[in-house]
C-alpha atoms as a PDB file:
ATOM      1  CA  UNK A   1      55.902 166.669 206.861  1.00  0.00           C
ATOM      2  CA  UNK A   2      57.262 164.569 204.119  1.00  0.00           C
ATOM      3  CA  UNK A   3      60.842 164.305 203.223  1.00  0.00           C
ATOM      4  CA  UNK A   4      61.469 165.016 199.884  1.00  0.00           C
ATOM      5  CA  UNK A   5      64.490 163.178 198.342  1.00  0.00           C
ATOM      6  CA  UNK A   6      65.683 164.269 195.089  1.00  0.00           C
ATOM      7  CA  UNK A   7      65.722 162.166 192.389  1.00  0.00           C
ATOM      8  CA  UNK A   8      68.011 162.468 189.327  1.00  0.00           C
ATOM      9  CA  UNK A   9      66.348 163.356 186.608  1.00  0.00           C
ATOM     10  CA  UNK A  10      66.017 160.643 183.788  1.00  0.00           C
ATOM     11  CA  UNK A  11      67.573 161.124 180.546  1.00  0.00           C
ATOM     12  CA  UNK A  12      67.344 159.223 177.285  1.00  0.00           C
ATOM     13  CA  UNK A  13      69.633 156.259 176.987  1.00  0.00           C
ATOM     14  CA  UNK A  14      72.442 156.928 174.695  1.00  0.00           C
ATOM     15  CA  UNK A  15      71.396 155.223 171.042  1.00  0.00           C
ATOM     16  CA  UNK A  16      73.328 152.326 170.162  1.00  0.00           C
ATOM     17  CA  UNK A  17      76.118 153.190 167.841  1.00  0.00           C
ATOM     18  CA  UNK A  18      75.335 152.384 164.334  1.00  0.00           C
ATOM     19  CA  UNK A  19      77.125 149.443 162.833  1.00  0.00           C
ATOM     20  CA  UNK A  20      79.299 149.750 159.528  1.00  0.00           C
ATOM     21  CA  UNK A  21      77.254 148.607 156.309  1.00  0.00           C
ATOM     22  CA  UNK A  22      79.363 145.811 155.043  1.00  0.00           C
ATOM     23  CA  UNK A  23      79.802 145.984 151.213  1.00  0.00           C
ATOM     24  CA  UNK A  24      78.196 144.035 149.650  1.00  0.00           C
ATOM     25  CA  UNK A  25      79.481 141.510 146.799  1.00  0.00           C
ATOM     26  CA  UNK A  26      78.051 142.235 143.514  1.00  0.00           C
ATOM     27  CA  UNK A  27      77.198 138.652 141.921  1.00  0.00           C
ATOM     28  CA  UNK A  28      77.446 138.140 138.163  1.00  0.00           C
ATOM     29  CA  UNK A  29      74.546 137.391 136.799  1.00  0.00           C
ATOM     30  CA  UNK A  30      74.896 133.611 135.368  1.00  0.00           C
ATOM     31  CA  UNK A  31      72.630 134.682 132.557  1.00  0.00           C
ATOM     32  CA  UNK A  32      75.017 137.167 131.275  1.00  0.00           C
ATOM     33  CA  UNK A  33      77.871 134.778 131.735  1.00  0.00           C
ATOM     34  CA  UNK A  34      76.179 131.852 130.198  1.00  0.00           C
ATOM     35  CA  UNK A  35      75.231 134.696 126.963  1.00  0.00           C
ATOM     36  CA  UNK A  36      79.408 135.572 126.226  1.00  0.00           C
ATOM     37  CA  UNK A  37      79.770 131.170 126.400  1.00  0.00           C
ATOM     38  CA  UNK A  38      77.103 131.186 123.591  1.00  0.00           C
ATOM     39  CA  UNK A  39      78.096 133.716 121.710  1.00  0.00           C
ATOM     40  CA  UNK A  40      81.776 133.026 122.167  1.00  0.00           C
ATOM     41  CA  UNK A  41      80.464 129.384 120.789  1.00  0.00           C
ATOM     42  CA  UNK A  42      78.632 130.593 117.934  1.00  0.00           C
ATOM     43  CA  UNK A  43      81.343 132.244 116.572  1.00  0.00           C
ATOM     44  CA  UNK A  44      83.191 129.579 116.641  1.00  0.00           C
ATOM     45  CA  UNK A  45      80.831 127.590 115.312  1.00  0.00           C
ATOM     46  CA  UNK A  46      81.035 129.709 112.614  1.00  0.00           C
ATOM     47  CA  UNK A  47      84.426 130.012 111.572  1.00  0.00           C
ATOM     48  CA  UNK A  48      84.568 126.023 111.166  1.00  0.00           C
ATOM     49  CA  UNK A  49      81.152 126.271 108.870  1.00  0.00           C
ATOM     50  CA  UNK A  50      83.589 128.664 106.908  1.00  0.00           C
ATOM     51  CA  UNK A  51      86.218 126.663 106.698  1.00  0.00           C
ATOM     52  CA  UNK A  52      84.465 123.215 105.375  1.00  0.00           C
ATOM     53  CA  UNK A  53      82.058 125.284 103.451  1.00  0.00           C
ATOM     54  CA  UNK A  54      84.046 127.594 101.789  1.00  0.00           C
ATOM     55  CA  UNK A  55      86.339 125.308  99.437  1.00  0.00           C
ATOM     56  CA  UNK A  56      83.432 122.954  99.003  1.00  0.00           C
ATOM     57  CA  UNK A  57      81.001 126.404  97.234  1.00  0.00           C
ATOM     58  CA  UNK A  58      84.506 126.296  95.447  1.00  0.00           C
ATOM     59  CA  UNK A  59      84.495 123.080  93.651  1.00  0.00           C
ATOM     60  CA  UNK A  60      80.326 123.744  93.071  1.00  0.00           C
ATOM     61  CA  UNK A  61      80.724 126.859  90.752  1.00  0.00           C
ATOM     62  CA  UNK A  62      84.028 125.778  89.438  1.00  0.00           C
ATOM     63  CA  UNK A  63      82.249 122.730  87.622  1.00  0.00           C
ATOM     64  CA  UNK A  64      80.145 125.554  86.572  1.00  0.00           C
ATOM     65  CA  UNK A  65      82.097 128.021  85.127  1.00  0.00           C
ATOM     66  CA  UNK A  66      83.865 128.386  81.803  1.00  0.00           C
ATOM     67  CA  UNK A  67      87.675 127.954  81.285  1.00  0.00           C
ATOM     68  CA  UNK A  68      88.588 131.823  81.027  1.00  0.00           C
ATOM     69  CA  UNK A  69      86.278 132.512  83.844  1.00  0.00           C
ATOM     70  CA  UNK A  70      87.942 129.727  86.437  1.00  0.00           C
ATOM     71  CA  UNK A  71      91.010 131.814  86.061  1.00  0.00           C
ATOM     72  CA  UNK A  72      89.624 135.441  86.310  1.00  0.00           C
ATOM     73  CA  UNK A  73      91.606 137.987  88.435  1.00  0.00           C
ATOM     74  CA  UNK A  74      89.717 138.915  90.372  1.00  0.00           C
ATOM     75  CA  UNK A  75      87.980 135.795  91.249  1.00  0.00           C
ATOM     76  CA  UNK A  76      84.572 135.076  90.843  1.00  0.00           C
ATOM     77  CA  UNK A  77      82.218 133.862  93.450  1.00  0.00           C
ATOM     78  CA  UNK A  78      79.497 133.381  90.893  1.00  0.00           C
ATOM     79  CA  UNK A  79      79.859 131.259  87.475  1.00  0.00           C
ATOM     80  CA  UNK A  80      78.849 134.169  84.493  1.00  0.00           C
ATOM     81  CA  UNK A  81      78.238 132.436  82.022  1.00  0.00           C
ATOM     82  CA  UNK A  82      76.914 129.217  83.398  1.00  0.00           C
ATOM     83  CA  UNK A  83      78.872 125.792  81.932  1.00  0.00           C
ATOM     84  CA  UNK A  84      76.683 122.918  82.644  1.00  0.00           C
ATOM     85  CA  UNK A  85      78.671 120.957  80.095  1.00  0.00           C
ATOM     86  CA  UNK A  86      81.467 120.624  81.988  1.00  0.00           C
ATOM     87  CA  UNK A  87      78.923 117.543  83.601  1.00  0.00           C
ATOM     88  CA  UNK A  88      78.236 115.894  80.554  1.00  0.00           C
ATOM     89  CA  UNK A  89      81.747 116.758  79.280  1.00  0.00           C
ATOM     90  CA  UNK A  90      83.522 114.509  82.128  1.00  0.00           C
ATOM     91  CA  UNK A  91      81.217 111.903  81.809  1.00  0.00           C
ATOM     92  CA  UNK A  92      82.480 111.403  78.182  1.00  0.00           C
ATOM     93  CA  UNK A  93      85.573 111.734  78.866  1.00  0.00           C
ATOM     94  CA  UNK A  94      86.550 108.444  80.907  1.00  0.00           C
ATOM     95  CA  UNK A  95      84.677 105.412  82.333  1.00  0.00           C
ATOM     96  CA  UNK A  96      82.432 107.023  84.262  1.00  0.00           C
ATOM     97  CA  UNK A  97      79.920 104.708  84.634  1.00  0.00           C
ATOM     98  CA  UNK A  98      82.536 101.635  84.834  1.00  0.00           C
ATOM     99  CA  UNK A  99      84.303 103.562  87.450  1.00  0.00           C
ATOM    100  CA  UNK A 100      81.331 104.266  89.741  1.00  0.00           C
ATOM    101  CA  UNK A 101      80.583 100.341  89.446  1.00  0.00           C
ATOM    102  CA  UNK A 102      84.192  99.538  90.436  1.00  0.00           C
ATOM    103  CA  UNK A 103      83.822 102.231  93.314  1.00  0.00           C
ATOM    104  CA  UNK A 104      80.356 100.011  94.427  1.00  0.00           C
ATOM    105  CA  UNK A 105      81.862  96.821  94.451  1.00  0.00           C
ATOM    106  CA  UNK A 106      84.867  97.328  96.379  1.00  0.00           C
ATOM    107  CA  UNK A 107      83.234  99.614  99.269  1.00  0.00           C
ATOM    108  CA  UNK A 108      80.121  97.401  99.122  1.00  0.00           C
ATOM    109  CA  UNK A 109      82.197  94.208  99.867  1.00  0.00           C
ATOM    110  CA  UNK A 110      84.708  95.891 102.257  1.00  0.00           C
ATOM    111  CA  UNK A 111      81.997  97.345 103.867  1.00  0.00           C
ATOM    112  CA  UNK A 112      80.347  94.161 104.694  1.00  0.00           C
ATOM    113  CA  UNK A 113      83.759  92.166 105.329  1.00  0.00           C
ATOM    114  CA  UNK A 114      84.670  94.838 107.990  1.00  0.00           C
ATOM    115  CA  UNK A 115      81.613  95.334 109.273  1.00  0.00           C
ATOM    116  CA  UNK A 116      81.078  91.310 109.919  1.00  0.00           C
ATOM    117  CA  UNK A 117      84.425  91.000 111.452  1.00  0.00           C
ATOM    118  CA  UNK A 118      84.513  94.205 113.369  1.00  0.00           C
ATOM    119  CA  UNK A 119      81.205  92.579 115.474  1.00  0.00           C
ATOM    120  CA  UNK A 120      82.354  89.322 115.431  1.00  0.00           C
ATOM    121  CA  UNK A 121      85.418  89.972 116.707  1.00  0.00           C
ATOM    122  CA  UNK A 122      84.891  92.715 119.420  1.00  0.00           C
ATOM    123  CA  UNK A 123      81.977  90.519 120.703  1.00  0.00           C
ATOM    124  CA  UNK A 124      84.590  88.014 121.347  1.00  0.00           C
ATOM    125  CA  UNK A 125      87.064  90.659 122.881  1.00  0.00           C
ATOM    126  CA  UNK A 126      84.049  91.698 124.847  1.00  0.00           C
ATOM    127  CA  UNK A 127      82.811  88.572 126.813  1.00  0.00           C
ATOM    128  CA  UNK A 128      84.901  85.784 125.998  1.00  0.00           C
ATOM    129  CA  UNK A 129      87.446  85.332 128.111  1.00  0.00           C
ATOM    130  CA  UNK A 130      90.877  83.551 127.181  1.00  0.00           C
ATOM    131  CA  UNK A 131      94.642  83.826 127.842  1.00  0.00           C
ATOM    132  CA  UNK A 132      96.667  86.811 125.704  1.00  0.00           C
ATOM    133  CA  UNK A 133      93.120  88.416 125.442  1.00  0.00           C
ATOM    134  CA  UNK A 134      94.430  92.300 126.937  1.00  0.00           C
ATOM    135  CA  UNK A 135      97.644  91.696 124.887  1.00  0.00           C
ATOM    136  CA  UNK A 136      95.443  90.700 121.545  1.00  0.00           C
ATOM    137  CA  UNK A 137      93.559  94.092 122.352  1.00  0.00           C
ATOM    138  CA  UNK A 138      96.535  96.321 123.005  1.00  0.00           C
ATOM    139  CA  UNK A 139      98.080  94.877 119.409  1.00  0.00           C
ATOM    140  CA  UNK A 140      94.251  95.485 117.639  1.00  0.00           C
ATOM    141  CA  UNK A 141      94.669  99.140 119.545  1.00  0.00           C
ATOM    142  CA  UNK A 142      98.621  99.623 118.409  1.00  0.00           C
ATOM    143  CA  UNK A 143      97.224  99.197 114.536  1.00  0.00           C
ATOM    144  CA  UNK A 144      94.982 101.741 114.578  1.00  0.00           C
ATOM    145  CA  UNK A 145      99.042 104.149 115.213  1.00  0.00           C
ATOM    146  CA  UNK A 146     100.104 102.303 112.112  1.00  0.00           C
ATOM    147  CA  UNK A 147      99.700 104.413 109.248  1.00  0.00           C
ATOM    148  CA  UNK A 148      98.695 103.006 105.962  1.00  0.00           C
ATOM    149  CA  UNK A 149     101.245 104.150 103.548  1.00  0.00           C
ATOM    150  CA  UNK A 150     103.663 102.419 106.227  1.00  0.00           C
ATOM    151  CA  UNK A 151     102.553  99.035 104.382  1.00  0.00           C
ATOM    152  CA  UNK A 152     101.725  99.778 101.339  1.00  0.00           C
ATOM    153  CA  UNK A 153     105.327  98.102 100.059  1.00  0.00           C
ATOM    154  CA  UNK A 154     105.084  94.781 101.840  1.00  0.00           C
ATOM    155  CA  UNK A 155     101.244  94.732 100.554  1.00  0.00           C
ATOM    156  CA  UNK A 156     101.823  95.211  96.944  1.00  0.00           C
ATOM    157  CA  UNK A 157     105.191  92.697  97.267  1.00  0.00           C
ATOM    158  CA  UNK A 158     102.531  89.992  98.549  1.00  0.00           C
ATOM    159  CA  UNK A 159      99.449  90.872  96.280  1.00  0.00           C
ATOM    160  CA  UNK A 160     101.963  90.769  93.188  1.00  0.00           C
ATOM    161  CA  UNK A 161     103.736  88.065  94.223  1.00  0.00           C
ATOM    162  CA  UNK A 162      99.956  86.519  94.670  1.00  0.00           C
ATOM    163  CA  UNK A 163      99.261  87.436  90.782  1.00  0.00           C
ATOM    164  CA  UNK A 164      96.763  89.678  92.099  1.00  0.00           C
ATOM    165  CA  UNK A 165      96.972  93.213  90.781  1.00  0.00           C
ATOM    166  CA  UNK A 166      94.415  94.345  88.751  1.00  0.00           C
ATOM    167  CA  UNK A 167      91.546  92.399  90.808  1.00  0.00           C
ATOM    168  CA  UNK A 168      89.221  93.261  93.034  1.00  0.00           C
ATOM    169  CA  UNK A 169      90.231  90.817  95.597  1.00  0.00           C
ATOM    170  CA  UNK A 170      94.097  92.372  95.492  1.00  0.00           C
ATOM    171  CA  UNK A 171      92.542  95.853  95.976  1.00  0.00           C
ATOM    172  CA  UNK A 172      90.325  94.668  98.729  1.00  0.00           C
ATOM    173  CA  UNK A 173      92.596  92.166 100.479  1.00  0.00           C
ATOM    174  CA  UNK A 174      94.841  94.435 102.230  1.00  0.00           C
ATOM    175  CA  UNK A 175      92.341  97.223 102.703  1.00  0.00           C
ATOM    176  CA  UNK A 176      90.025  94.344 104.893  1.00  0.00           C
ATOM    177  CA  UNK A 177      91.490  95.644 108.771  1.00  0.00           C
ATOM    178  CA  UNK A 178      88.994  96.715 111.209  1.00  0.00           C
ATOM    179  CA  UNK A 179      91.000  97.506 113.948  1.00  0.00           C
ATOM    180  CA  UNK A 180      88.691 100.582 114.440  1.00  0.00           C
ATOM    181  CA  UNK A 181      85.571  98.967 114.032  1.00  0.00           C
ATOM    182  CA  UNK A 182      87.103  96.282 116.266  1.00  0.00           C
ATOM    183  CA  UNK A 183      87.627  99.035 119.166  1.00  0.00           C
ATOM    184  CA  UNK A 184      84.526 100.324 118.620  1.00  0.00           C
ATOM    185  CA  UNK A 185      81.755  97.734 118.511  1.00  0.00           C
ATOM    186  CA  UNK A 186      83.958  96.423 122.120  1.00  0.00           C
ATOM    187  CA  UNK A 187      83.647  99.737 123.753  1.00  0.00           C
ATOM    188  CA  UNK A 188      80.114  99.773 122.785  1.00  0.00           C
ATOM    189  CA  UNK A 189      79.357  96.256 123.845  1.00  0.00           C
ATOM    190  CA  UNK A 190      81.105  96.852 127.461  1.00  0.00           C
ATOM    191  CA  UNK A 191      78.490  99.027 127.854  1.00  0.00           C
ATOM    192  CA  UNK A 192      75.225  96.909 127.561  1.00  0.00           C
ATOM    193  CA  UNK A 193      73.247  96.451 130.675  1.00  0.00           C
ATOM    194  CA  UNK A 194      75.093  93.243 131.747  1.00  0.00           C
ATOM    195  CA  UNK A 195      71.036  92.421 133.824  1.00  0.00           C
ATOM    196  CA  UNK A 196      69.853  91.737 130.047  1.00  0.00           C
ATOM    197  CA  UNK A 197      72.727  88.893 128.756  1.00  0.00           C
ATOM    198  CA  UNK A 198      72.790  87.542 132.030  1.00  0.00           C
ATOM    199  CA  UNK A 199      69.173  86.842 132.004  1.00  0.00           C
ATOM    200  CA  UNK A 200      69.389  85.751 128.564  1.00  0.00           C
ATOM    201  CA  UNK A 201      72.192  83.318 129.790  1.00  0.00           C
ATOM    202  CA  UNK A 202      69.771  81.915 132.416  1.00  0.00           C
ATOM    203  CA  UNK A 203      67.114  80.823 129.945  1.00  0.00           C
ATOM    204  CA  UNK A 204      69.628  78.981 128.143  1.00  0.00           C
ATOM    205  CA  UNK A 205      70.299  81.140 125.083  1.00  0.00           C
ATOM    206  CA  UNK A 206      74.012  79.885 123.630  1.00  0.00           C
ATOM    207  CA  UNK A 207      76.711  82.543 122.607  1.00  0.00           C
ATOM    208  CA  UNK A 208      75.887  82.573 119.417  1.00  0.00           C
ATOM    209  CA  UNK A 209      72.449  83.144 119.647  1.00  0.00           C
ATOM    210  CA  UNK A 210      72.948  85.621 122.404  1.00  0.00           C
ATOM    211  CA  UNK A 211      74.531  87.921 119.657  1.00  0.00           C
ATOM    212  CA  UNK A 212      72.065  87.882 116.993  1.00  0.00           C
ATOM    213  CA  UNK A 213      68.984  88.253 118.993  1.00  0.00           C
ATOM    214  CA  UNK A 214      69.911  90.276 122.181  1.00  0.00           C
ATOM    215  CA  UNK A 215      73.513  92.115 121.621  1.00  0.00           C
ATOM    216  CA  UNK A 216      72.736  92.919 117.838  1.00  0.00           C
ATOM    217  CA  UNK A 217      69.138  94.630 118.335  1.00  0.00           C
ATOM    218  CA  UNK A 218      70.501  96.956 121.258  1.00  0.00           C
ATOM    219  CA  UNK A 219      73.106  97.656 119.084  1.00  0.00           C
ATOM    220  CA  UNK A 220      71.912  99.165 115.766  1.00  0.00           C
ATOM    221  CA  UNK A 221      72.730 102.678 116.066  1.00  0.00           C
ATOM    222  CA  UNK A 222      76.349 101.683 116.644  1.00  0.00           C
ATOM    223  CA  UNK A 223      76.587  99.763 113.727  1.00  0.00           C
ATOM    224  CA  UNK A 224      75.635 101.955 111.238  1.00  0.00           C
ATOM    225  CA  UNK A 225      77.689 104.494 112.714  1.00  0.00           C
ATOM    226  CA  UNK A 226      80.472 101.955 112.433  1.00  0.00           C
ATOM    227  CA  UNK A 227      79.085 101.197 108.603  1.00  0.00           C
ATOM    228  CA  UNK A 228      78.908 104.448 107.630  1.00  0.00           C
ATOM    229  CA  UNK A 229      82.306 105.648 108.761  1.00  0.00           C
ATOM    230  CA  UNK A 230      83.294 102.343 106.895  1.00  0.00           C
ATOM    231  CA  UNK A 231      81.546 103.420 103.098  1.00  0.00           C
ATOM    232  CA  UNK A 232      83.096 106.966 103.376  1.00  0.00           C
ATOM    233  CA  UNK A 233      86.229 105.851 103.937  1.00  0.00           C
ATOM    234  CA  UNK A 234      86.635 103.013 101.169  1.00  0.00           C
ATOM    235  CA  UNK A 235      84.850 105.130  98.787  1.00  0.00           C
ATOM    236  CA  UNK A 236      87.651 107.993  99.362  1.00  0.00           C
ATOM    237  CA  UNK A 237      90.252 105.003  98.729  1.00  0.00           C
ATOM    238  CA  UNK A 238      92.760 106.135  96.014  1.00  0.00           C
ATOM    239  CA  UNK A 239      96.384 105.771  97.039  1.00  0.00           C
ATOM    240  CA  UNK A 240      96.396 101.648  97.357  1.00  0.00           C
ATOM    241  CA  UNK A 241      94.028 101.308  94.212  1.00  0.00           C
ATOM    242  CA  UNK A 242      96.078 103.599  91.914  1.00  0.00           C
ATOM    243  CA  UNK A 243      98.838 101.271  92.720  1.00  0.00           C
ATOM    244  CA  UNK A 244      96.726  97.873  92.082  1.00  0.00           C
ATOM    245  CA  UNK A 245      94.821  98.409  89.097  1.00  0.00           C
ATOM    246  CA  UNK A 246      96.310  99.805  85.865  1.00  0.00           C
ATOM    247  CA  UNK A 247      93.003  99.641  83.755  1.00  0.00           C
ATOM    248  CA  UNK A 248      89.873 100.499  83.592  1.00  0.00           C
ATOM    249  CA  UNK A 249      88.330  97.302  84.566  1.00  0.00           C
ATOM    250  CA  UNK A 250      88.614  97.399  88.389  1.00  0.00           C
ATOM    251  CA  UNK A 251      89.702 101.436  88.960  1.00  0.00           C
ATOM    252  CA  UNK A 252      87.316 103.161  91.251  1.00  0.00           C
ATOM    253  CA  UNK A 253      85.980 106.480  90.980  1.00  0.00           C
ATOM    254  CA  UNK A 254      88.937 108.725  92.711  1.00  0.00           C
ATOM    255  CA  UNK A 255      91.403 106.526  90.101  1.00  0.00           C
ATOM    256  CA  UNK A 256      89.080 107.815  87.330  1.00  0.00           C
ATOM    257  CA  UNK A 257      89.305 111.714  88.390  1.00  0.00           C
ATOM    258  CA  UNK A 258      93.512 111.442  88.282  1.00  0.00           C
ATOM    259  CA  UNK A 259      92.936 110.056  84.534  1.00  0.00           C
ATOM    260  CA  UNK A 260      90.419 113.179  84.073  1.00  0.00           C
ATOM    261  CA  UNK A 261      93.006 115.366  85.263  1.00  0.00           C
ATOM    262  CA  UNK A 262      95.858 113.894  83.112  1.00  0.00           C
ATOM    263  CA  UNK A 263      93.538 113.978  80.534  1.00  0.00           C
ATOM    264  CA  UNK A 264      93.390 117.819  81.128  1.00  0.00           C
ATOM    265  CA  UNK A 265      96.265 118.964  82.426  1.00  0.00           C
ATOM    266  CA  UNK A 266      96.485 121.706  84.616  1.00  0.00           C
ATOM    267  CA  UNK A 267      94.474 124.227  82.712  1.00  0.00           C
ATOM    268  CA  UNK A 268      90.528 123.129  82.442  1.00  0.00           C
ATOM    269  CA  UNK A 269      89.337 122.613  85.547  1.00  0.00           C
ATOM    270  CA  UNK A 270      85.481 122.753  84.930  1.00  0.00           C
ATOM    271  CA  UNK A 271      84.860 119.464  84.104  1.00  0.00           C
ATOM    272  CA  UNK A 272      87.226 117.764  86.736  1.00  0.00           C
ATOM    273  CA  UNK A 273      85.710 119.509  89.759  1.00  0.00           C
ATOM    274  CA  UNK A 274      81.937 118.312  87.572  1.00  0.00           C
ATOM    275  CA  UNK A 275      83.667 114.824  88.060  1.00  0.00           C
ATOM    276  CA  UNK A 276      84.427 115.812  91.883  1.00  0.00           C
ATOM    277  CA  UNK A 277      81.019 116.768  92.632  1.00  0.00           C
ATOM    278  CA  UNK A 278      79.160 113.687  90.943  1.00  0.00           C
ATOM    279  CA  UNK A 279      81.801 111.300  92.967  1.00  0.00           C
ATOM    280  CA  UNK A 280      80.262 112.731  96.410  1.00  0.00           C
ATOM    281  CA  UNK A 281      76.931 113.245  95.416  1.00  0.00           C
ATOM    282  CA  UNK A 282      76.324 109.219  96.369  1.00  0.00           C
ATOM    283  CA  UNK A 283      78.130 109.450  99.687  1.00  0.00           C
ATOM    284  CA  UNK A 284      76.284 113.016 100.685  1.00  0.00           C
ATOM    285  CA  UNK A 285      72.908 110.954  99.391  1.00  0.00           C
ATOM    286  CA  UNK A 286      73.582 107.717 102.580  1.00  0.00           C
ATOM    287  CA  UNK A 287      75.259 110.140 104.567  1.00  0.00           C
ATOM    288  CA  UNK A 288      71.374 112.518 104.722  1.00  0.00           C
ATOM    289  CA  UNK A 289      69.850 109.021 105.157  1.00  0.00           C
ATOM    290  CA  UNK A 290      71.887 107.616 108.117  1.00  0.00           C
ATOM    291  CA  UNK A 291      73.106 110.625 109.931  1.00  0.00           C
ATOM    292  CA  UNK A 292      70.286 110.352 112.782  1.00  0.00           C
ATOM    293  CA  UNK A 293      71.733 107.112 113.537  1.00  0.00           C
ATOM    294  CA  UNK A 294      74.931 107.690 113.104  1.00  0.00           C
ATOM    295  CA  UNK A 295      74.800 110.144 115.833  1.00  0.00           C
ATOM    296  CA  UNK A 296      72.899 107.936 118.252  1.00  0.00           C
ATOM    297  CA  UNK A 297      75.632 105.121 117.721  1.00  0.00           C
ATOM    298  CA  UNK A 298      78.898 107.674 118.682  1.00  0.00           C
ATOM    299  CA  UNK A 299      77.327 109.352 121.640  1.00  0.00           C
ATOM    300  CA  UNK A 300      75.685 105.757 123.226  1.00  0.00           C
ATOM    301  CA  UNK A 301      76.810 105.697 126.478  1.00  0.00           C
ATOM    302  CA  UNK A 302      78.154 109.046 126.829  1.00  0.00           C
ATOM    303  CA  UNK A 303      75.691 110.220 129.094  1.00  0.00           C
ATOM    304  CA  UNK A 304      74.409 107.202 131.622  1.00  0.00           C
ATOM    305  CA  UNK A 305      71.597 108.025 134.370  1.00  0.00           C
END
């Protein structure tokens, strides 16, 4: 007869103790982030539309509106009744026409003296190499920290002494520095593809040549960045030419406003702000035509591959 041996009887295995759910980390979604950025922007964006905007709709419907209603309390944000004539009014008045000639011949030549110089000269600062050429730079760079008005005596002492005042040449004459274009056309240059002068150095193209038919081309964008930052500011001139010219014959346009005003006072200011808008109406008009490349030639290079 079989023994029988007892065997234990089996039992389930004890389940594995559960392990602790680890929190997890909420992420932020980057879309909602990158929405407050834009938003946060656009506001911004706004309040600096605002601020140019504003005091330019200003000077619009003042040179529309009638003397009692410029000084209404409260102000007006619409001109009722409409003054048109303040236009034809400040044309009368002074010069006009003579002024905005004056105003075309001396930003028209500075613009072309600077912009001639400022190329020449940062081409030279950019590839030729000769001693006291860092310390030339550093003194072109310490100009642009001078301020204008810090001159303006020594100028007029040298442009009288000269028999110059009340010419164009004494008005233009001091106002001919381009130590910004100067800075600028060099940075710009530095940053050519130095593959393209080399090879053009190889076939035997000289220096001068090597500016007008390889640097130059590459380079338009720049330069009429460079130009137009150069016709905006020397048609805004008015400090040194109120100085130089006492008459009509070579006053520019922001000379010709101050003798508007004087003519006025303090009380009509219709057909002065009229004057205002008609002075920027030629700036705004190259500023619409040249803005594309004026932003092409200030962010070149900012973003290289």
């Amino acid at each position: 007869m079989a023994q029988q041996t007892d065997v234990p009887p089996q039992t389930d295995p004890a389940p594995a103790p559960e392990k602790a759910e680890i929190p997890r980390r909420k992420h932020r979604d980057p879309n909602e982030a990158g929405l407050g950025v834009k938003i946060l922007g656009y506001v911004a964006l706004l309040i600096v539309v605002a601020m140019v905007m504003v005091p330019l709709y200003f000077i619009l419907i003042t040179s529309l509106k009638t003397h009692p209603d410029i000084y209404s309390d409260p102000i007006t944000w619409w001109p009722n009744p409409f003054a048109p004539g303040n236009y034809s009014y400040a044309v009368s008045q002074v010069n006009f026409v003579g002024f905005l000639r004056n105003s075309v011949i001396i930003t028209g030549g500075l613009t072309v003296f600077k912009v001639a110089l400022g190329v020449i000269s940062a081409y030279a600062f950019a590839y030729l190499r000769f001693p006291g050429r860092g310390l030339l730079f550093l003194l072109v760079i310490a100009a642009l920290m001078v301020p204008d008005q810090i001159t303006i005596i020594s100028n007029y002492a040298l442009v009288a002494g000269w028999g110059w005042r009340n010419t164009f040449q004494g008005i233009m004459l001091p106002l001919a520095g381009t130590a910004f274009g100067t800075f600028l056309m060099r940075n710009h240059f530095l940053s050519l593809p130095r593959e393209i002068l080399e090879a053009a150095r190889l076939d035997g193209t000289g220096f001068g040549r090597t500016l007008f038919r390889v640097v130059l081309p590459m380079s338009w964008p720049t330069i009429v960045a460079f130009t137009l930052i150069t016709i905006v500011t020397e048609w805004n001139q008015y400090l040194w030419p109120f100085l130089i010219a006492d008459t009509d014959r070579v006053a520019p346009l922001p000379v010709g406003l101050t003798q508007l005003q004087q003519n006025e006072g303090l009380t009509n200011w219709g057909p002065v702000m009229a004057a205002t808008v008609l002075t920027a109406i030629p700036i705004l008009i190259v500023f619409l035509l040249l803005q594309k490349q004026m932003i092409k030639g200030l962010t070149a290079g900012a973003v290289k591959g």
